[in-house]
N, C-alpha and C. Protein backbone atom coordinates (compact mmCIF):
# COMPACT_ATOMS: atom_id res chain seq x y z
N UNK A 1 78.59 85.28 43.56
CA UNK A 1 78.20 84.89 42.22
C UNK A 1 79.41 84.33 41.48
N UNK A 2 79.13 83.38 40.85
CA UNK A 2 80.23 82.82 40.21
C UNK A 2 80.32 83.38 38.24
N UNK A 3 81.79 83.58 38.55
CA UNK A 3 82.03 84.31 36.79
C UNK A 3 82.08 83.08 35.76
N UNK A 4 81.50 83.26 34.84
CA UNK A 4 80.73 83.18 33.87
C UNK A 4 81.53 82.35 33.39
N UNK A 5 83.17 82.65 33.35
CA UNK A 5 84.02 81.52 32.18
C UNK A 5 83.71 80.08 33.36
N UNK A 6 83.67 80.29 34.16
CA UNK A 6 84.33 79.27 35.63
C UNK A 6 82.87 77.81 35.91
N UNK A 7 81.00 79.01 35.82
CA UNK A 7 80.58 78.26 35.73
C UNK A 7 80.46 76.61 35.29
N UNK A 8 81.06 76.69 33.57
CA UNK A 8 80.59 75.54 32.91
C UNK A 8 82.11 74.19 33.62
N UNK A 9 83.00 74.54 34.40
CA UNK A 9 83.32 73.46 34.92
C UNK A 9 82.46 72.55 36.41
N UNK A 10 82.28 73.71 36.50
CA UNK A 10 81.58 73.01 37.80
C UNK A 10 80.70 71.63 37.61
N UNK A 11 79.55 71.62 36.18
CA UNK A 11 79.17 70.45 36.20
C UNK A 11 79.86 69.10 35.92
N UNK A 12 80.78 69.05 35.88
CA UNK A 12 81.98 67.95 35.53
C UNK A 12 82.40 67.52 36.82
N UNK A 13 82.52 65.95 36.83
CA UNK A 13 83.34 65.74 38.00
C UNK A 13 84.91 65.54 37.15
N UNK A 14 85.61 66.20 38.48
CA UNK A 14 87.44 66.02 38.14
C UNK A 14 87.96 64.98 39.25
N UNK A 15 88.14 63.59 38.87
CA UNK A 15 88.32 62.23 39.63
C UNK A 15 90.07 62.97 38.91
N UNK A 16 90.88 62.33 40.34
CA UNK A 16 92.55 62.44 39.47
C UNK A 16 92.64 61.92 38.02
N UNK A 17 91.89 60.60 37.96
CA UNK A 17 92.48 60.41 36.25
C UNK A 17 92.12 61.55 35.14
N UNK A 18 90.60 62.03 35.67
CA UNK A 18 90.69 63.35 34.58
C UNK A 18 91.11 64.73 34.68
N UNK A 19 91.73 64.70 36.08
CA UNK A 19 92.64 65.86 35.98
C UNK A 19 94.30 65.21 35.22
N UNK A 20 94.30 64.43 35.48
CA UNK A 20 95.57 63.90 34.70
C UNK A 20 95.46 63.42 33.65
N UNK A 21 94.44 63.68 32.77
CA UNK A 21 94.16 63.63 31.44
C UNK A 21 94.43 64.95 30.83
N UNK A 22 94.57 65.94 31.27
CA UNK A 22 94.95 67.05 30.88
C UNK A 22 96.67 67.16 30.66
N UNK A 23 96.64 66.05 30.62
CA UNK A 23 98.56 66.12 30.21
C UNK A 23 98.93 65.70 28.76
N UNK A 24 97.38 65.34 28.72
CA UNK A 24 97.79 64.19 27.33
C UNK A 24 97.00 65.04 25.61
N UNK A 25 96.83 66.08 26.17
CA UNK A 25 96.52 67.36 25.20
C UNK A 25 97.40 67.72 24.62
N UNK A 26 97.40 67.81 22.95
CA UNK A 26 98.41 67.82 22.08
C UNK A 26 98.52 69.78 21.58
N UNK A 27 99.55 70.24 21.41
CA UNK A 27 99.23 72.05 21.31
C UNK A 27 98.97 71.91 19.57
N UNK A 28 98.60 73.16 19.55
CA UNK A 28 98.17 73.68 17.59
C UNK A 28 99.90 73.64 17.68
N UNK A 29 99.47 73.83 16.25
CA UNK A 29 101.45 74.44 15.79
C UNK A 29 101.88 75.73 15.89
N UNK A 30 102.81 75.93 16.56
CA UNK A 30 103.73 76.98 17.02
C UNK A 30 103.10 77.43 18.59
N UNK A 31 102.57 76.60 19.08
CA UNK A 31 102.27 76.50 20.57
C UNK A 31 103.48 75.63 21.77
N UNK A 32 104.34 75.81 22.72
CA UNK A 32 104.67 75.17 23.34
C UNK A 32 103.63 74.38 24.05
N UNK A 33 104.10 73.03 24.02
CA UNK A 33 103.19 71.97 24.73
C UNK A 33 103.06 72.13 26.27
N UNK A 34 103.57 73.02 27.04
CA UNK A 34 103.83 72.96 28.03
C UNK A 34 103.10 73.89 28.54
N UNK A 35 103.41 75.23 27.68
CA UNK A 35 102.63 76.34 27.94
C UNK A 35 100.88 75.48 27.63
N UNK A 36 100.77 75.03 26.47
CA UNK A 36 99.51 74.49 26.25
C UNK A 36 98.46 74.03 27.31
N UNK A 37 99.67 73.21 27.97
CA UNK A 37 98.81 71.91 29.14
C UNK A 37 98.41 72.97 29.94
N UNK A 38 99.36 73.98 30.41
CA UNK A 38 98.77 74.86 31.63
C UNK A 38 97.77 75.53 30.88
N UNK A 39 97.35 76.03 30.35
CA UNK A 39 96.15 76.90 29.59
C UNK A 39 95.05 76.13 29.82
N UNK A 40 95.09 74.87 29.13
CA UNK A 40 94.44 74.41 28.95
C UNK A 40 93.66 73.81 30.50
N UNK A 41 94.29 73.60 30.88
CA UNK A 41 93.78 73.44 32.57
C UNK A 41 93.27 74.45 33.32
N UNK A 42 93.75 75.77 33.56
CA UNK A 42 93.81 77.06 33.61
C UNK A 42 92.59 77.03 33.05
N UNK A 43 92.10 77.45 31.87
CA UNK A 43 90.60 77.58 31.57
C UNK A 43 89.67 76.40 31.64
N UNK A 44 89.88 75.51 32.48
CA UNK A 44 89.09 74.28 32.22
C UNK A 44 88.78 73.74 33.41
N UNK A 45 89.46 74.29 34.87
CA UNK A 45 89.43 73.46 35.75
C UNK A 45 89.48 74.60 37.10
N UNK A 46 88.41 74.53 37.85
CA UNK A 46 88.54 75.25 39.54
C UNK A 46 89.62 75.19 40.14
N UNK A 47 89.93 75.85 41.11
CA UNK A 47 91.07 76.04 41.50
C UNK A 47 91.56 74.81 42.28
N UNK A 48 90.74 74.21 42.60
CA UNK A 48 91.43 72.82 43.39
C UNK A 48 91.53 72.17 42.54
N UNK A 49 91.05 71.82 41.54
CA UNK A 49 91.57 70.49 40.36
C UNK A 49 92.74 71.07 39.87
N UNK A 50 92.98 72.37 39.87
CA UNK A 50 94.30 72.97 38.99
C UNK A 50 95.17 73.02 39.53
N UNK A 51 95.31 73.12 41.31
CA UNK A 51 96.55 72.89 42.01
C UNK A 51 96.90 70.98 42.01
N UNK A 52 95.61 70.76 41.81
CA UNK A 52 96.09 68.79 41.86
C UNK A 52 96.74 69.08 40.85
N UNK A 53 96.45 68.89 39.31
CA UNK A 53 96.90 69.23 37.93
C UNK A 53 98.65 69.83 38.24
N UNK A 54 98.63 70.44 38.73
CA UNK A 54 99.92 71.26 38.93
C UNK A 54 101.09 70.08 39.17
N UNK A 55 100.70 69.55 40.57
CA UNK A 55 101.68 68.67 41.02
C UNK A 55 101.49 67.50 39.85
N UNK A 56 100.30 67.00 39.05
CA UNK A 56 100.92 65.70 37.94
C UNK A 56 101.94 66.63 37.10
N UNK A 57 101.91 67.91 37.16
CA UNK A 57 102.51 68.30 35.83
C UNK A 57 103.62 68.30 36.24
N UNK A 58 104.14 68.87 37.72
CA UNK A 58 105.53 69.09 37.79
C UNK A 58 106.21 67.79 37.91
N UNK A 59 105.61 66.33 38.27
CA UNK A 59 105.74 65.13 38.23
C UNK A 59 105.96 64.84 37.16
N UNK A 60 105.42 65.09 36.04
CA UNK A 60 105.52 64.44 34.76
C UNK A 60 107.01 65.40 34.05
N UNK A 61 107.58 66.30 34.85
CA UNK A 61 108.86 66.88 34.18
C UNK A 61 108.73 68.58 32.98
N UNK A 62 107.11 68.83 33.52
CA UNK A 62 107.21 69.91 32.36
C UNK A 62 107.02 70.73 32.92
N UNK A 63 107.52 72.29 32.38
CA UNK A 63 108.15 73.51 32.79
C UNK A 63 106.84 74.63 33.24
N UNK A 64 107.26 74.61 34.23
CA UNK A 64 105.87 75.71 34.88
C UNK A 64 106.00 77.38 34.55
N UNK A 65 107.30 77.78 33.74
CA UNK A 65 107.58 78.97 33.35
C UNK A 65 107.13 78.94 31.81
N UNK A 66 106.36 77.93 31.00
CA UNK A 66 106.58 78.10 29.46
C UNK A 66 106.00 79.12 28.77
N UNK A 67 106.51 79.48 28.15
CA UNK A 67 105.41 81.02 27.20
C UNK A 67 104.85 80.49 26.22
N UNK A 68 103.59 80.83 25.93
CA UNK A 68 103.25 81.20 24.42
C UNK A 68 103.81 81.93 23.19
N UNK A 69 103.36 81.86 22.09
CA UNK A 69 104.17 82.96 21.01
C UNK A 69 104.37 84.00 21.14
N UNK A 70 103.68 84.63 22.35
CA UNK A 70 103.52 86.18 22.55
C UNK A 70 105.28 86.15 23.56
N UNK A 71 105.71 85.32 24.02
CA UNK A 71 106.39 85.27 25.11
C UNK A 71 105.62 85.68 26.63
N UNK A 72 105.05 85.28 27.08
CA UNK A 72 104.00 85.45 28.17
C UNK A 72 103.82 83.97 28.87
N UNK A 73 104.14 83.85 30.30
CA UNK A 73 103.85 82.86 31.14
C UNK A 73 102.47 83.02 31.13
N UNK A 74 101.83 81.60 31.70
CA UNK A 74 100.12 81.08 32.39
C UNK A 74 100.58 82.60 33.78
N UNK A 75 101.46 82.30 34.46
CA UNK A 75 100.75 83.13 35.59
C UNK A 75 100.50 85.07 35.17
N UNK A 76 101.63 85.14 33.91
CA UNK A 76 101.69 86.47 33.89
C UNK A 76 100.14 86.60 32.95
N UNK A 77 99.23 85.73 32.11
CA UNK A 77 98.32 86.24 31.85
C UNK A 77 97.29 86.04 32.96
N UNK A 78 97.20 85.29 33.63
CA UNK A 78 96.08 85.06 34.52
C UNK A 78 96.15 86.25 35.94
N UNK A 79 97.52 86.86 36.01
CA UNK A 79 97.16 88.05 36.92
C UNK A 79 96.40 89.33 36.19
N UNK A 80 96.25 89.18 34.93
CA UNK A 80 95.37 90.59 34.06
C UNK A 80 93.93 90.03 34.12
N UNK A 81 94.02 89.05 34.86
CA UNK A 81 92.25 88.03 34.98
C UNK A 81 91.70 88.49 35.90
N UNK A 82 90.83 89.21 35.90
CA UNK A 82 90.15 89.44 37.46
C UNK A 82 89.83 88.20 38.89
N UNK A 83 89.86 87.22 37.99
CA UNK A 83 89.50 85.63 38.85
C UNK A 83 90.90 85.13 38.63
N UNK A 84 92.16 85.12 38.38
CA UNK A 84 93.17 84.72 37.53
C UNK A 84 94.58 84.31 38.86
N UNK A 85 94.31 85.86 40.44
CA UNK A 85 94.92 85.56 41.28
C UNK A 85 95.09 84.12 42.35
N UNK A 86 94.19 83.35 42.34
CA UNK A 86 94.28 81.97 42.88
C UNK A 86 95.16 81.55 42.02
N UNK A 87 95.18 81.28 40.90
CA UNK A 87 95.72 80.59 39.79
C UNK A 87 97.60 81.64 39.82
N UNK A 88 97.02 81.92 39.87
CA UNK A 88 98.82 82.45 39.93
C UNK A 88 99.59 82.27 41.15
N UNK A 89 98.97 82.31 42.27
CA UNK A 89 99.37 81.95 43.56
C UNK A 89 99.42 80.54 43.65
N UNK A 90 98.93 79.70 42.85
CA UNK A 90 98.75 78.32 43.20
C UNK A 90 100.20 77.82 42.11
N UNK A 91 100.47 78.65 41.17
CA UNK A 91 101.55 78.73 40.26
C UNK A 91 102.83 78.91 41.07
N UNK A 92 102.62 80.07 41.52
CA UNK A 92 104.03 80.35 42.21
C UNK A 92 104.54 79.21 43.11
N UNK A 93 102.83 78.98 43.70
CA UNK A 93 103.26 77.75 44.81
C UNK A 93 104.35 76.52 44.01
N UNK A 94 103.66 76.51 43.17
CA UNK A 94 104.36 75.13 42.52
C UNK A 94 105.64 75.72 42.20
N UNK A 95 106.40 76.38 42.37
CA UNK A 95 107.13 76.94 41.59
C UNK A 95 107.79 77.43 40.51
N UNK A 96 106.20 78.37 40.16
CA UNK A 96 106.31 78.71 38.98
C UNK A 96 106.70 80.07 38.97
């Protein structure tokens, strides 16, 4: 069975240009942009569009360690995710 946040991507197709449209997402204020892009992908995209996503990101020069205001990395919240371990393994991969 598929969890509930994860469903509503599935009906979307992710062609590379719209996984690499996810770079061009601007953060609220007092958000790092970096931390942003990964979130924002992270909740938006299956695990194979998010490891593609990964490599435009580390291509495009931005930091796969960034925190939020809390000080908290994408991988350190997504291991308290019950679905969150792909995504952190696919993080580390990149070397995050």
């Amino acid at each position: 069975m598929l969890k509930k946040d994860k469903e509503k991507v599935l009906g979307e197709v992710f062609d590379d240009e719209r996984v690499k449209s996810f770079l061009d997402y601007l953060p609220p204020a007092g958000v790092d942009r970096d931390f942003h892009l990964l979130e924002k992908a992270y909740r938006g995209m299956n695990i194979d569009n998010f490891e593609t996503f990964l490599n435009y990101f580390r291509e495009a020069g931005y930091n796969l360690n960034a925190t939020n205001p809390d000080g908290k990395t994408l991988a350190q919240i997504a291991s308290e995710h019950g679905h969150g371990d792909d995504y952190v393994q696919a993080l580390k991969a990149a070397g995050g």
